[in-house]
N, C-alpha and C. Protein backbone atom coordinates (compact mmCIF):
# COMPACT_ATOMS: atom_id res chain seq x y z
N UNK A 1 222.49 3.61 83.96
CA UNK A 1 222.96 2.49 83.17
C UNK A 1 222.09 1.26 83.43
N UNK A 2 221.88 1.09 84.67
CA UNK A 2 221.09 -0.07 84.99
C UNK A 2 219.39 -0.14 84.09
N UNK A 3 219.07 1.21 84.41
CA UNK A 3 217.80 1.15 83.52
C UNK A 3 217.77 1.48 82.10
N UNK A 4 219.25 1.56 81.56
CA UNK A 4 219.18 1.21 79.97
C UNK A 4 219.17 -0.14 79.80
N UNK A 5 219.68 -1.46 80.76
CA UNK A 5 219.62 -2.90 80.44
C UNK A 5 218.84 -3.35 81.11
N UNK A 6 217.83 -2.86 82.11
CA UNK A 6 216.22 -3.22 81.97
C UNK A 6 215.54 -2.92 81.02
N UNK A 7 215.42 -1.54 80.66
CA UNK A 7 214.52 -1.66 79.31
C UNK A 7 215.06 -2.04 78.26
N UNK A 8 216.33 -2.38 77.83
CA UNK A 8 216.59 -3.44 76.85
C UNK A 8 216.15 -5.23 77.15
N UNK A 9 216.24 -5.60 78.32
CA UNK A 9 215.32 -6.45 78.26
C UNK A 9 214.19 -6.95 78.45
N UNK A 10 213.75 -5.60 78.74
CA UNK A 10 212.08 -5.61 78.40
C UNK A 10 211.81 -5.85 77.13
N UNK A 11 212.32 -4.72 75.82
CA UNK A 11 212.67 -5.27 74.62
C UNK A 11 212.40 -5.84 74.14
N UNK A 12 213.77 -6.68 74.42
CA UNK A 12 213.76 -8.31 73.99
C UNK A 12 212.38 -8.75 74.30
N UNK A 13 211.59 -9.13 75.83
CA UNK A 13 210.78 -9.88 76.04
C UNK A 13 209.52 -9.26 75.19
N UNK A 14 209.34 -8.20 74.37
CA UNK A 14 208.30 -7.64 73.92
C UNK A 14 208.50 -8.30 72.47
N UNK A 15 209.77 -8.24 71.99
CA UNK A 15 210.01 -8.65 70.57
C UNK A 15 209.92 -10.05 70.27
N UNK A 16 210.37 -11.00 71.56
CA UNK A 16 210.08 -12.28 71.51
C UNK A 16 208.53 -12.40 71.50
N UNK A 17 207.77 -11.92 72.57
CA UNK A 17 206.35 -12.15 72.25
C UNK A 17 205.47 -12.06 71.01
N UNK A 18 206.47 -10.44 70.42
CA UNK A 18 205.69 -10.18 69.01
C UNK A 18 205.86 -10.96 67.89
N UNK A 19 207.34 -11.87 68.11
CA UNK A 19 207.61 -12.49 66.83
C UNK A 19 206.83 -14.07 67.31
N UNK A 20 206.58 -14.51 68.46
CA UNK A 20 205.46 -16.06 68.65
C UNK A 20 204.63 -15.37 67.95
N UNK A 21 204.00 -14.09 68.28
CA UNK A 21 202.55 -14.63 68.02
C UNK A 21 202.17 -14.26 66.33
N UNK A 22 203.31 -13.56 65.60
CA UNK A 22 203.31 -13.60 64.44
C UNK A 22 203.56 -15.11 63.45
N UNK A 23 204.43 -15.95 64.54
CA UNK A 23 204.45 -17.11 63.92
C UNK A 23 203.35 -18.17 64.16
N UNK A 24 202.80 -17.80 65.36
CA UNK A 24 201.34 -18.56 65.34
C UNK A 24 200.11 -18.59 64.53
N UNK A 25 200.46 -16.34 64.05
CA UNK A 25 199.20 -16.36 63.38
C UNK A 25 199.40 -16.78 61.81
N UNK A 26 200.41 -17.01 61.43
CA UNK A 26 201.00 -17.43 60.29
C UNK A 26 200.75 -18.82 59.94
N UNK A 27 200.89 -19.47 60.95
CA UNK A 27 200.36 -20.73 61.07
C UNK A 27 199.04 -21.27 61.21
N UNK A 28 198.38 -20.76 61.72
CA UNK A 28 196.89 -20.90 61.61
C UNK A 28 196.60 -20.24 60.40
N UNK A 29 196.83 -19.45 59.61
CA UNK A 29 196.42 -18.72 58.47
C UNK A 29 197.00 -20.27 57.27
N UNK A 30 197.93 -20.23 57.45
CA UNK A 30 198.47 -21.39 56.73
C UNK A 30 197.69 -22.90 57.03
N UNK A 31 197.21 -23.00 58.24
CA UNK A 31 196.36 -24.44 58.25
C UNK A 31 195.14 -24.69 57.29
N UNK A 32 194.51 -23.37 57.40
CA UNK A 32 192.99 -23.60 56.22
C UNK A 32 193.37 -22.45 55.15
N UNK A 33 194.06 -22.42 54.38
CA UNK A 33 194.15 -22.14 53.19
C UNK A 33 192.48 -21.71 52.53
N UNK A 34 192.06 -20.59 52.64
CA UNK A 34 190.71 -21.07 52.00
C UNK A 34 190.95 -19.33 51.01
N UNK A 35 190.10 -19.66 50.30
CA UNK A 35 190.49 -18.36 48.94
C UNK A 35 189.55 -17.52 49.48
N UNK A 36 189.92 -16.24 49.05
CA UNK A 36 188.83 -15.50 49.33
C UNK A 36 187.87 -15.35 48.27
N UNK A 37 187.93 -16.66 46.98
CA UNK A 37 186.30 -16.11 46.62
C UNK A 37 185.62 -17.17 46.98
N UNK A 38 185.84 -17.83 48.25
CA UNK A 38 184.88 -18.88 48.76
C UNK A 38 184.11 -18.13 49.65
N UNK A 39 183.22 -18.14 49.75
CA UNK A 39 182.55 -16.85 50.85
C UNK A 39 182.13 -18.03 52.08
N UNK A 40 182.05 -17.13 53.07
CA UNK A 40 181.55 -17.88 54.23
C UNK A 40 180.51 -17.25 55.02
N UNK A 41 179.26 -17.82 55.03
CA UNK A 41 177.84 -17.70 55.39
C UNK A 41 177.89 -18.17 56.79
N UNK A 42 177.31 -17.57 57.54
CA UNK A 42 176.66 -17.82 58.76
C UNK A 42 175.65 -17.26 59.81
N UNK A 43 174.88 -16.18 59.08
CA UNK A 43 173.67 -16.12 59.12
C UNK A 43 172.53 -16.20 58.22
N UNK A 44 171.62 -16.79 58.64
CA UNK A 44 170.16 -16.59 57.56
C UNK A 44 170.47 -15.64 56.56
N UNK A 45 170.38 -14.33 57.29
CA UNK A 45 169.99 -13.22 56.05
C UNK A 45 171.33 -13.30 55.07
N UNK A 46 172.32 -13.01 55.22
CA UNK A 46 173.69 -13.49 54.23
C UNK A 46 173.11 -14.82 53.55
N UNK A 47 173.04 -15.67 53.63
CA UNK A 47 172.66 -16.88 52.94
C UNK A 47 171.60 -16.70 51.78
N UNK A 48 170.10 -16.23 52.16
CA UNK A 48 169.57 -15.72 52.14
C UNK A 48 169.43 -14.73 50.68
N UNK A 49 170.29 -14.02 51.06
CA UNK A 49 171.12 -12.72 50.16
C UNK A 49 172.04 -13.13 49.05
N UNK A 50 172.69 -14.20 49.11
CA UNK A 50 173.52 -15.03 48.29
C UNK A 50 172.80 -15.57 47.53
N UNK A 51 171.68 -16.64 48.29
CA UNK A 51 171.22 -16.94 46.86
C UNK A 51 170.40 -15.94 46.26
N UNK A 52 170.03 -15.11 46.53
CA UNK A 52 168.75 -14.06 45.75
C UNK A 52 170.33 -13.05 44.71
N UNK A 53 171.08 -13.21 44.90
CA UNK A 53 172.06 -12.32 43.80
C UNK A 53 172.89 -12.78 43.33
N UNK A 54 172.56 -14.63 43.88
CA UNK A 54 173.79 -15.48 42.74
C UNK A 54 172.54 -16.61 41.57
N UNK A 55 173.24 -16.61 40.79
CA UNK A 55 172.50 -17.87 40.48
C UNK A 55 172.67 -19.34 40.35
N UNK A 56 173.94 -19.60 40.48
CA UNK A 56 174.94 -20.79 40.69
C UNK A 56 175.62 -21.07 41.52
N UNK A 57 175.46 -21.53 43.13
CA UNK A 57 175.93 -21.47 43.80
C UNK A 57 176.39 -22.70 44.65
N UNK A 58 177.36 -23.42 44.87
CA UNK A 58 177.79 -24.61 45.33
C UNK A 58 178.14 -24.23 47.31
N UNK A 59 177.80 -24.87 47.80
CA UNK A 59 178.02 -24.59 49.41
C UNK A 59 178.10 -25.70 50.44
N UNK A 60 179.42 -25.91 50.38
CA UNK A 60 180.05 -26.72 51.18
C UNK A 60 179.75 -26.78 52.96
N UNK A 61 179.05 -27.58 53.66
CA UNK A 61 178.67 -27.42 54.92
C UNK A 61 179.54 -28.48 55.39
N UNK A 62 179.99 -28.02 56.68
CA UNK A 62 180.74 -28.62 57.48
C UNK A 62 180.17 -28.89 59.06
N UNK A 63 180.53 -30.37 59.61
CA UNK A 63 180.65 -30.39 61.23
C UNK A 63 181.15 -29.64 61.57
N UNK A 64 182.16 -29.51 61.63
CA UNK A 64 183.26 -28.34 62.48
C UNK A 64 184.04 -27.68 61.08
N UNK A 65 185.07 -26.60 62.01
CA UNK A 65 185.49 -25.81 61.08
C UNK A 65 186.99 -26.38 60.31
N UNK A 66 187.32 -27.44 61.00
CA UNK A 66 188.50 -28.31 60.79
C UNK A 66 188.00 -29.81 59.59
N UNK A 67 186.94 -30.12 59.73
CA UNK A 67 186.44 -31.16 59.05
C UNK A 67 186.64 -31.05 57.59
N UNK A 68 186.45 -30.18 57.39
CA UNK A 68 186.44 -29.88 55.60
C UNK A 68 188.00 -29.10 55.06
N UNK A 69 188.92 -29.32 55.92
CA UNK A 69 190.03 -28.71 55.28
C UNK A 69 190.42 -28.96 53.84
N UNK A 70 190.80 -30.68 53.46
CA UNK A 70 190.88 -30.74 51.99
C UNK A 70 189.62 -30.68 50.97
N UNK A 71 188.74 -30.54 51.67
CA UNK A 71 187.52 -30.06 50.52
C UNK A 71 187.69 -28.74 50.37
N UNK A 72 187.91 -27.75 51.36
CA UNK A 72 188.21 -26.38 50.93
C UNK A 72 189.40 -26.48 50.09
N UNK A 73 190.66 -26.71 50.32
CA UNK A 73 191.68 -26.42 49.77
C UNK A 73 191.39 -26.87 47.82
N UNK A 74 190.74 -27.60 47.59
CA UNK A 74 190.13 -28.16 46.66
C UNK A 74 188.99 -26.96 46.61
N UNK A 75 187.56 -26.54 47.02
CA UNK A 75 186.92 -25.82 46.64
C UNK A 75 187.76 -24.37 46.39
N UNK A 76 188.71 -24.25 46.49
CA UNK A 76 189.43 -23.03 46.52
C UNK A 76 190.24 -23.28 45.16
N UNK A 77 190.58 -24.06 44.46
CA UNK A 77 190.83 -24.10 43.00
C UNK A 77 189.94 -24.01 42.31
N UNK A 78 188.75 -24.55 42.54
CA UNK A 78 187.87 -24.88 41.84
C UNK A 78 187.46 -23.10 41.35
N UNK A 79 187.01 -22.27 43.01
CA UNK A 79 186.22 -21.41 42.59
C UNK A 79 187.07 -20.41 41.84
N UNK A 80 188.87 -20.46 41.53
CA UNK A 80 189.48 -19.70 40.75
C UNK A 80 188.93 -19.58 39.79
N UNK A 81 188.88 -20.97 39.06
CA UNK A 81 188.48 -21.91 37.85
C UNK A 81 187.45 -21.18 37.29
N UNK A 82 186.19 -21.02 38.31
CA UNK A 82 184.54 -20.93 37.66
C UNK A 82 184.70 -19.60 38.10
N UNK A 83 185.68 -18.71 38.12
CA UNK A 83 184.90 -17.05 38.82
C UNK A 83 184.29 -16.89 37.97
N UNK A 84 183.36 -15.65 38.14
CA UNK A 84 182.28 -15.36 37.41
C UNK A 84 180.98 -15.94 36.45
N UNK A 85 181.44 -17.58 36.79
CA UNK A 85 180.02 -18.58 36.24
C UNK A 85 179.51 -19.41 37.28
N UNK A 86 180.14 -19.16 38.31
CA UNK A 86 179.86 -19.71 39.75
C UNK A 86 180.04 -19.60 41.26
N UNK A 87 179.32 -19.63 42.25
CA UNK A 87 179.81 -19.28 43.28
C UNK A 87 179.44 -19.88 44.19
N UNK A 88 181.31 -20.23 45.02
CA UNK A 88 181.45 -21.57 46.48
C UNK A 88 181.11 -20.48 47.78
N UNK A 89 179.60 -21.28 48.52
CA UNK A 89 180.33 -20.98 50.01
C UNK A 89 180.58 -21.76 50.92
N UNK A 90 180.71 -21.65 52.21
CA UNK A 90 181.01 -22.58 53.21
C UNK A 90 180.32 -22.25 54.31
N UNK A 91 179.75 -23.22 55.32
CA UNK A 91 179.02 -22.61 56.03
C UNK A 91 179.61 -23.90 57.00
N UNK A 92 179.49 -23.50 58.21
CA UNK A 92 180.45 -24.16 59.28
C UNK A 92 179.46 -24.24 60.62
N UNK A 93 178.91 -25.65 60.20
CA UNK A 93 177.54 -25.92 61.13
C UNK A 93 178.34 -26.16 62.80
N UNK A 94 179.39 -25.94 62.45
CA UNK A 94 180.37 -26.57 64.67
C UNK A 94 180.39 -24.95 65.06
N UNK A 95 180.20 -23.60 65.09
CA UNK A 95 179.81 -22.96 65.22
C UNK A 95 178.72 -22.77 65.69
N UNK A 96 178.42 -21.27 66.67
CA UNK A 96 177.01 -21.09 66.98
C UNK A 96 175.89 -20.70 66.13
N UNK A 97 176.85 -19.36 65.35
CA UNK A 97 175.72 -19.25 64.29
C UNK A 97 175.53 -20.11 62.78
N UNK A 98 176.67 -21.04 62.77
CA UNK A 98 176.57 -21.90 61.62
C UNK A 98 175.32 -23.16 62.13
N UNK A 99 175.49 -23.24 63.11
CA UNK A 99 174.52 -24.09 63.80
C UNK A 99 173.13 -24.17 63.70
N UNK A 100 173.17 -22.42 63.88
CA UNK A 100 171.59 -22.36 63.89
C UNK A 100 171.19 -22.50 61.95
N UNK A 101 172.04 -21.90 61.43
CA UNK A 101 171.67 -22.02 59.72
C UNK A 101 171.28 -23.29 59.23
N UNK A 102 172.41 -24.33 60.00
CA UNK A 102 172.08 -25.66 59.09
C UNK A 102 170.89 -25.71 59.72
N UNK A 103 170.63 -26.18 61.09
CA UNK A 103 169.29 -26.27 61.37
C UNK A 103 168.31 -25.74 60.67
N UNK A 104 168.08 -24.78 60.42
CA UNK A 104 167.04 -23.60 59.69
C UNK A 104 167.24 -24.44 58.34
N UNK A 105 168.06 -24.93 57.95
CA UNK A 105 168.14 -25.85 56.64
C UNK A 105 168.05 -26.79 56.03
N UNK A 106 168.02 -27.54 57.46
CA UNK A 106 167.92 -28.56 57.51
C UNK A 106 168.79 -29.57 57.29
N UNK A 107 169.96 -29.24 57.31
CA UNK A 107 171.34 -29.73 56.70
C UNK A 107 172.33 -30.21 58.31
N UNK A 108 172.52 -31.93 57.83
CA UNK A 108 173.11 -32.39 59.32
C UNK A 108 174.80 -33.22 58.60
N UNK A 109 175.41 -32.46 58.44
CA UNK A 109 177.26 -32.76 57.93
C UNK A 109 177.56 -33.90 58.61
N UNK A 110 177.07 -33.83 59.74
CA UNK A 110 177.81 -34.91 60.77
C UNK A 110 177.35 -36.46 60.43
N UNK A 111 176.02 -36.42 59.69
CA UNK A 111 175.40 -37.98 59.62
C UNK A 111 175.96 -38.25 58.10
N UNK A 112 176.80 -37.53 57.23
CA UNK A 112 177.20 -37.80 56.10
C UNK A 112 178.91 -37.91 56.15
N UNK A 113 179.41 -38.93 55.33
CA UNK A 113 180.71 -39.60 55.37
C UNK A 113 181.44 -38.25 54.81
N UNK A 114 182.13 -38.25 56.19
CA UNK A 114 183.53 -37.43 56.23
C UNK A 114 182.98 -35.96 56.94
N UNK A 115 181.94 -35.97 57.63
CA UNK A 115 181.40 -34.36 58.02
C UNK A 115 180.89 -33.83 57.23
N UNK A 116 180.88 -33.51 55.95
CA UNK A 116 180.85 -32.38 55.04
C UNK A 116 179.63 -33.03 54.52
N UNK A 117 178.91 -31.72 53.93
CA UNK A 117 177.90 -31.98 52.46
C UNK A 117 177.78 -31.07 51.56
N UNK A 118 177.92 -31.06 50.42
CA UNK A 118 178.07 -30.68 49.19
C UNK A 118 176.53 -30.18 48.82
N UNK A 119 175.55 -29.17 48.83
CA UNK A 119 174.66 -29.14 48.10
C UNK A 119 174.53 -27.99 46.82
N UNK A 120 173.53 -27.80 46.00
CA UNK A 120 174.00 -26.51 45.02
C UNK A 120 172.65 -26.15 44.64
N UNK A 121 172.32 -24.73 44.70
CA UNK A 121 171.31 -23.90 44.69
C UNK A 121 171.37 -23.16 43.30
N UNK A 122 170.21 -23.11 42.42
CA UNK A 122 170.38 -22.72 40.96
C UNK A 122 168.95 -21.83 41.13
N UNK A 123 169.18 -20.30 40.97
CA UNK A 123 168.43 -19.12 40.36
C UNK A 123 167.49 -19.45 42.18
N UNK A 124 168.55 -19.69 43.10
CA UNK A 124 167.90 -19.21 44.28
C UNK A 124 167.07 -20.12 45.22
N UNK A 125 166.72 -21.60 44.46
CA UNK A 125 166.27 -22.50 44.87
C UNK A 125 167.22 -23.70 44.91
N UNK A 126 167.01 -24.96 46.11
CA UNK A 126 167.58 -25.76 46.06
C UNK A 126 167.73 -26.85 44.31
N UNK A 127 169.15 -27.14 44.22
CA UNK A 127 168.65 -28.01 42.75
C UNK A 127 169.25 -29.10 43.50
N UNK A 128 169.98 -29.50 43.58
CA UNK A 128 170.86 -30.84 43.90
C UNK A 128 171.77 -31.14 44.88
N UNK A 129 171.89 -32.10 45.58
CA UNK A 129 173.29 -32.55 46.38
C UNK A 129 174.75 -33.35 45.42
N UNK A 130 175.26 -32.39 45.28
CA UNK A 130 176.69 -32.79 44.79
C UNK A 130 177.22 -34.03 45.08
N UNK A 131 176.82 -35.39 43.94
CA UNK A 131 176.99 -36.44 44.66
C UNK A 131 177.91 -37.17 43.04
N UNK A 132 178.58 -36.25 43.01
CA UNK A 132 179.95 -36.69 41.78
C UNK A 132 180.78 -36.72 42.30
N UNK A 133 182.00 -37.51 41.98
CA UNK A 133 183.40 -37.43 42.37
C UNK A 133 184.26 -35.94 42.91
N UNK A 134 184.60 -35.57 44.14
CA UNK A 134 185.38 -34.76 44.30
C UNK A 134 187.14 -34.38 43.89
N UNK A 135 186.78 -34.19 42.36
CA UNK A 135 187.80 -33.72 41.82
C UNK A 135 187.91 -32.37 41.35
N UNK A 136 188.93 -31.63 40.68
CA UNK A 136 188.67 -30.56 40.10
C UNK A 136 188.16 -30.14 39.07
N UNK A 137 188.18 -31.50 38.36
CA UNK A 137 187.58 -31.53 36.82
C UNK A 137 186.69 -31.70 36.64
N UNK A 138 185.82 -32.76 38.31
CA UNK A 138 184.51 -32.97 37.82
C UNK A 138 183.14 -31.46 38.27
N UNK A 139 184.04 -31.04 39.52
CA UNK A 139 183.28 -30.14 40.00
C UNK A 139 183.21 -28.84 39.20
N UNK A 140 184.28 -28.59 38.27
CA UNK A 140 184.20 -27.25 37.31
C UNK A 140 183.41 -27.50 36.40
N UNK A 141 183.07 -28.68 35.51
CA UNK A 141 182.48 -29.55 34.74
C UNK A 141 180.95 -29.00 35.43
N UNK A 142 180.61 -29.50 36.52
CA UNK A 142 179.19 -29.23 37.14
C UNK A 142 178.73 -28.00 37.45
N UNK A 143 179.71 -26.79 38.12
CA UNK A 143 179.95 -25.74 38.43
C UNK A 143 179.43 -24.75 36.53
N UNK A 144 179.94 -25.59 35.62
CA UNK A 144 179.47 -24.67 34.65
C UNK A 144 178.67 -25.36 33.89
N UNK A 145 178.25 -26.30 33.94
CA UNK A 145 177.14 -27.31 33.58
C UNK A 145 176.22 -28.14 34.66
N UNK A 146 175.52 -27.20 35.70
CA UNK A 146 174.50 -27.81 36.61
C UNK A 146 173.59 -29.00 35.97
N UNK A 147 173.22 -28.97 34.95
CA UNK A 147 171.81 -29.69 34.71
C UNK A 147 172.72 -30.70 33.83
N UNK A 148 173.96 -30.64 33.54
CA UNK A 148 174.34 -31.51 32.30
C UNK A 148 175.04 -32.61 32.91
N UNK A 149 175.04 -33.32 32.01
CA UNK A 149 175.49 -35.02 31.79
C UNK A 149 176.67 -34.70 32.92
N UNK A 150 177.18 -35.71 33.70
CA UNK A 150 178.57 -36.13 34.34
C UNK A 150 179.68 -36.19 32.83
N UNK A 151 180.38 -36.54 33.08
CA UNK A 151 182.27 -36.70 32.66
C UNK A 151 181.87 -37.80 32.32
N UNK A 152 182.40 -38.38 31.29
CA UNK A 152 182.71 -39.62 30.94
C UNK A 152 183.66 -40.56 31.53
N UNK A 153 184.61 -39.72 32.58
CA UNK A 153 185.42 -40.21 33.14
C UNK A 153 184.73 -41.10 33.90
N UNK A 154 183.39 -40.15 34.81
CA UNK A 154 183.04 -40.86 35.66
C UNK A 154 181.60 -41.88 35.88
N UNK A 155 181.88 -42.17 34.38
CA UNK A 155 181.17 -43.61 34.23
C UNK A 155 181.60 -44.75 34.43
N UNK A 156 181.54 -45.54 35.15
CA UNK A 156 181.95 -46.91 35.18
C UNK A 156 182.05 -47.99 34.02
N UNK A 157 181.30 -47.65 33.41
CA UNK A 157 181.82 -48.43 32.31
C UNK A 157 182.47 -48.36 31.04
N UNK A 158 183.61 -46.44 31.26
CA UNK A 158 184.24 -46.06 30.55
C UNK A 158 185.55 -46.36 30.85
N UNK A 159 185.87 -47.54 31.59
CA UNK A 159 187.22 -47.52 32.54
C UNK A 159 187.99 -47.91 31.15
N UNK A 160 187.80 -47.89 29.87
CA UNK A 160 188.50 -48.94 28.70
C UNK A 160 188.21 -47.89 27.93
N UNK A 161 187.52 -46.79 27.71
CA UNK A 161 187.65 -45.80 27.01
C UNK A 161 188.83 -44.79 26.91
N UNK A 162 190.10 -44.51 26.51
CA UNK A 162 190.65 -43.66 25.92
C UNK A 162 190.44 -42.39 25.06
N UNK A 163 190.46 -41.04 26.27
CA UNK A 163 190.71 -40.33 25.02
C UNK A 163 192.08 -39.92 24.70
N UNK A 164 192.49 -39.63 23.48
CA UNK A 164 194.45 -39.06 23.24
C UNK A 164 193.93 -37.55 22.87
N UNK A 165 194.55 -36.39 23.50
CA UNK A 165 194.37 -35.54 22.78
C UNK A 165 195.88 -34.90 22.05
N UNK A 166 197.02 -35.65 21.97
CA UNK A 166 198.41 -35.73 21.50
C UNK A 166 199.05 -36.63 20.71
N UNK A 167 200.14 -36.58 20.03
CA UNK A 167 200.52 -37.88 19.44
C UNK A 167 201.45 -39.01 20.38
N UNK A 168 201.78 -37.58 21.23
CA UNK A 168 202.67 -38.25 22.65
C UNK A 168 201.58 -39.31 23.66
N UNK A 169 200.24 -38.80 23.54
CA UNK A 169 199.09 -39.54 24.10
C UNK A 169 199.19 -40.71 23.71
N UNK A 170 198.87 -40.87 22.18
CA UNK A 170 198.89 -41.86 21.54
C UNK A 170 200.22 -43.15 21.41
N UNK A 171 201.00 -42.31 21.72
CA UNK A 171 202.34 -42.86 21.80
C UNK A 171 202.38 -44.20 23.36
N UNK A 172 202.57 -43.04 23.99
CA UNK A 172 202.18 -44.03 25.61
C UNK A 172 200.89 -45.09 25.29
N UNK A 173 199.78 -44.73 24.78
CA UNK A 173 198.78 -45.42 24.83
C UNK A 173 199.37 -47.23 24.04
N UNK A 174 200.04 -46.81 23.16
CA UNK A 174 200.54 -47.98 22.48
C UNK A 174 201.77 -48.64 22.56
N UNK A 175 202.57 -48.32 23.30
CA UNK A 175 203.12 -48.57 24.23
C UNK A 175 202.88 -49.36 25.79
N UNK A 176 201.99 -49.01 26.22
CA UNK A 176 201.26 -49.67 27.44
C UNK A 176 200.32 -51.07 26.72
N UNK A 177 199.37 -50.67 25.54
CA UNK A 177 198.98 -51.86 25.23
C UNK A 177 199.89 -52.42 24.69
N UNK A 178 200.82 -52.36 24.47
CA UNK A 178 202.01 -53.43 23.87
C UNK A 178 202.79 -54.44 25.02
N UNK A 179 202.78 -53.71 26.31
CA UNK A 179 203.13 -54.28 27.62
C UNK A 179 202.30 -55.08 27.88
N UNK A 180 201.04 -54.92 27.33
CA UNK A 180 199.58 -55.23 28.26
C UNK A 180 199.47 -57.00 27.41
N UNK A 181 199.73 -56.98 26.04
CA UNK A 181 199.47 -58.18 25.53
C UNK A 181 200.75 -58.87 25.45
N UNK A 182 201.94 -58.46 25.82
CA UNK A 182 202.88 -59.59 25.52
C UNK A 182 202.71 -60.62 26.79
């Protein structure tokens, strides 16, 4: 009898352990949310290999692997958005082997505001540093139009431009300027 209520609370102490560390790993899985069609690079030859079989490719580099959380969670809509006309990776220079890549790349996250840098590689060669507004609209916009014009949004001197694409649009719109001049 005695060693049926030792190994029942052995048990217990096995089931308690199994259910922490299921809630830990649940939790860390839940901290970086990142999609799986964001790919994550961290050697040369993968990198390498990406661009030689993509031709549109946006790649988010990070200081550490914590730095870029809401840019991923954001690059992770985005790349729903563009599957198959574009492709996000991430490469995580606070790492050993992300380390050595940026180096080899020449790419330093840490001397740019907020850790992160945005650059984008077209038919395998460098084209540009992603230096538009981080939204979802503007980056799908770029993601399927590399070489083309920005958003009109994000001109500065469209802040007085309206577009309505509703009558309900139009409705609010005249409405607000009716607030705006009394």
């Amino acid at each position: 009898m005695a060693t049926l209520i030792h190994c029942g609370s052995k048990m217990r102490g096995h089931k308690m352990y199994l259910f922490v560390l299921l809630v830990w790993a649940a939790s860390v899985l839940q901290a970086v949310k990142v999609s799986p069609l964001i790919e994550r690079v961290s050697e040369h030859k993968d990198f390498k290999k990406l661009l030689r079989t993509r031709t549109n490719v946006l790649i988010l580099y990070t200081k550490s692997g914590s730095s870029g959380d809401g840019q991923l969670k954001l690059l992770s809509e985005v790349a729903q958005a563009v599957k198959g006309q574009g492709t996000i990776a991430w490469v995580n220079c606070g790492d050993s082997e992300g380390r050595k890549l940026c180096k080899k790349m020449k790419v330093d996250p840490g001397s740019k505001k907020g850790g992160l840098e945005i650059l984008h590689y077209k038919d395998g060669t460098f084209h540009t540093e992603y230096d538009r507004p981080s939204t979802f609209k503007s980056m799908v916009a770029f993601l399927k139009d590399p070489t083309g014009a920005p958003l009109w949004e994000e001109n500065p001197g469209a802040k007085d431009v309206a577009h309505i694409e509703s009558e309900k649009d139009f409705r609010k719109l005249l409405k607000r300027e009716e607030r705006l001049s009394s």
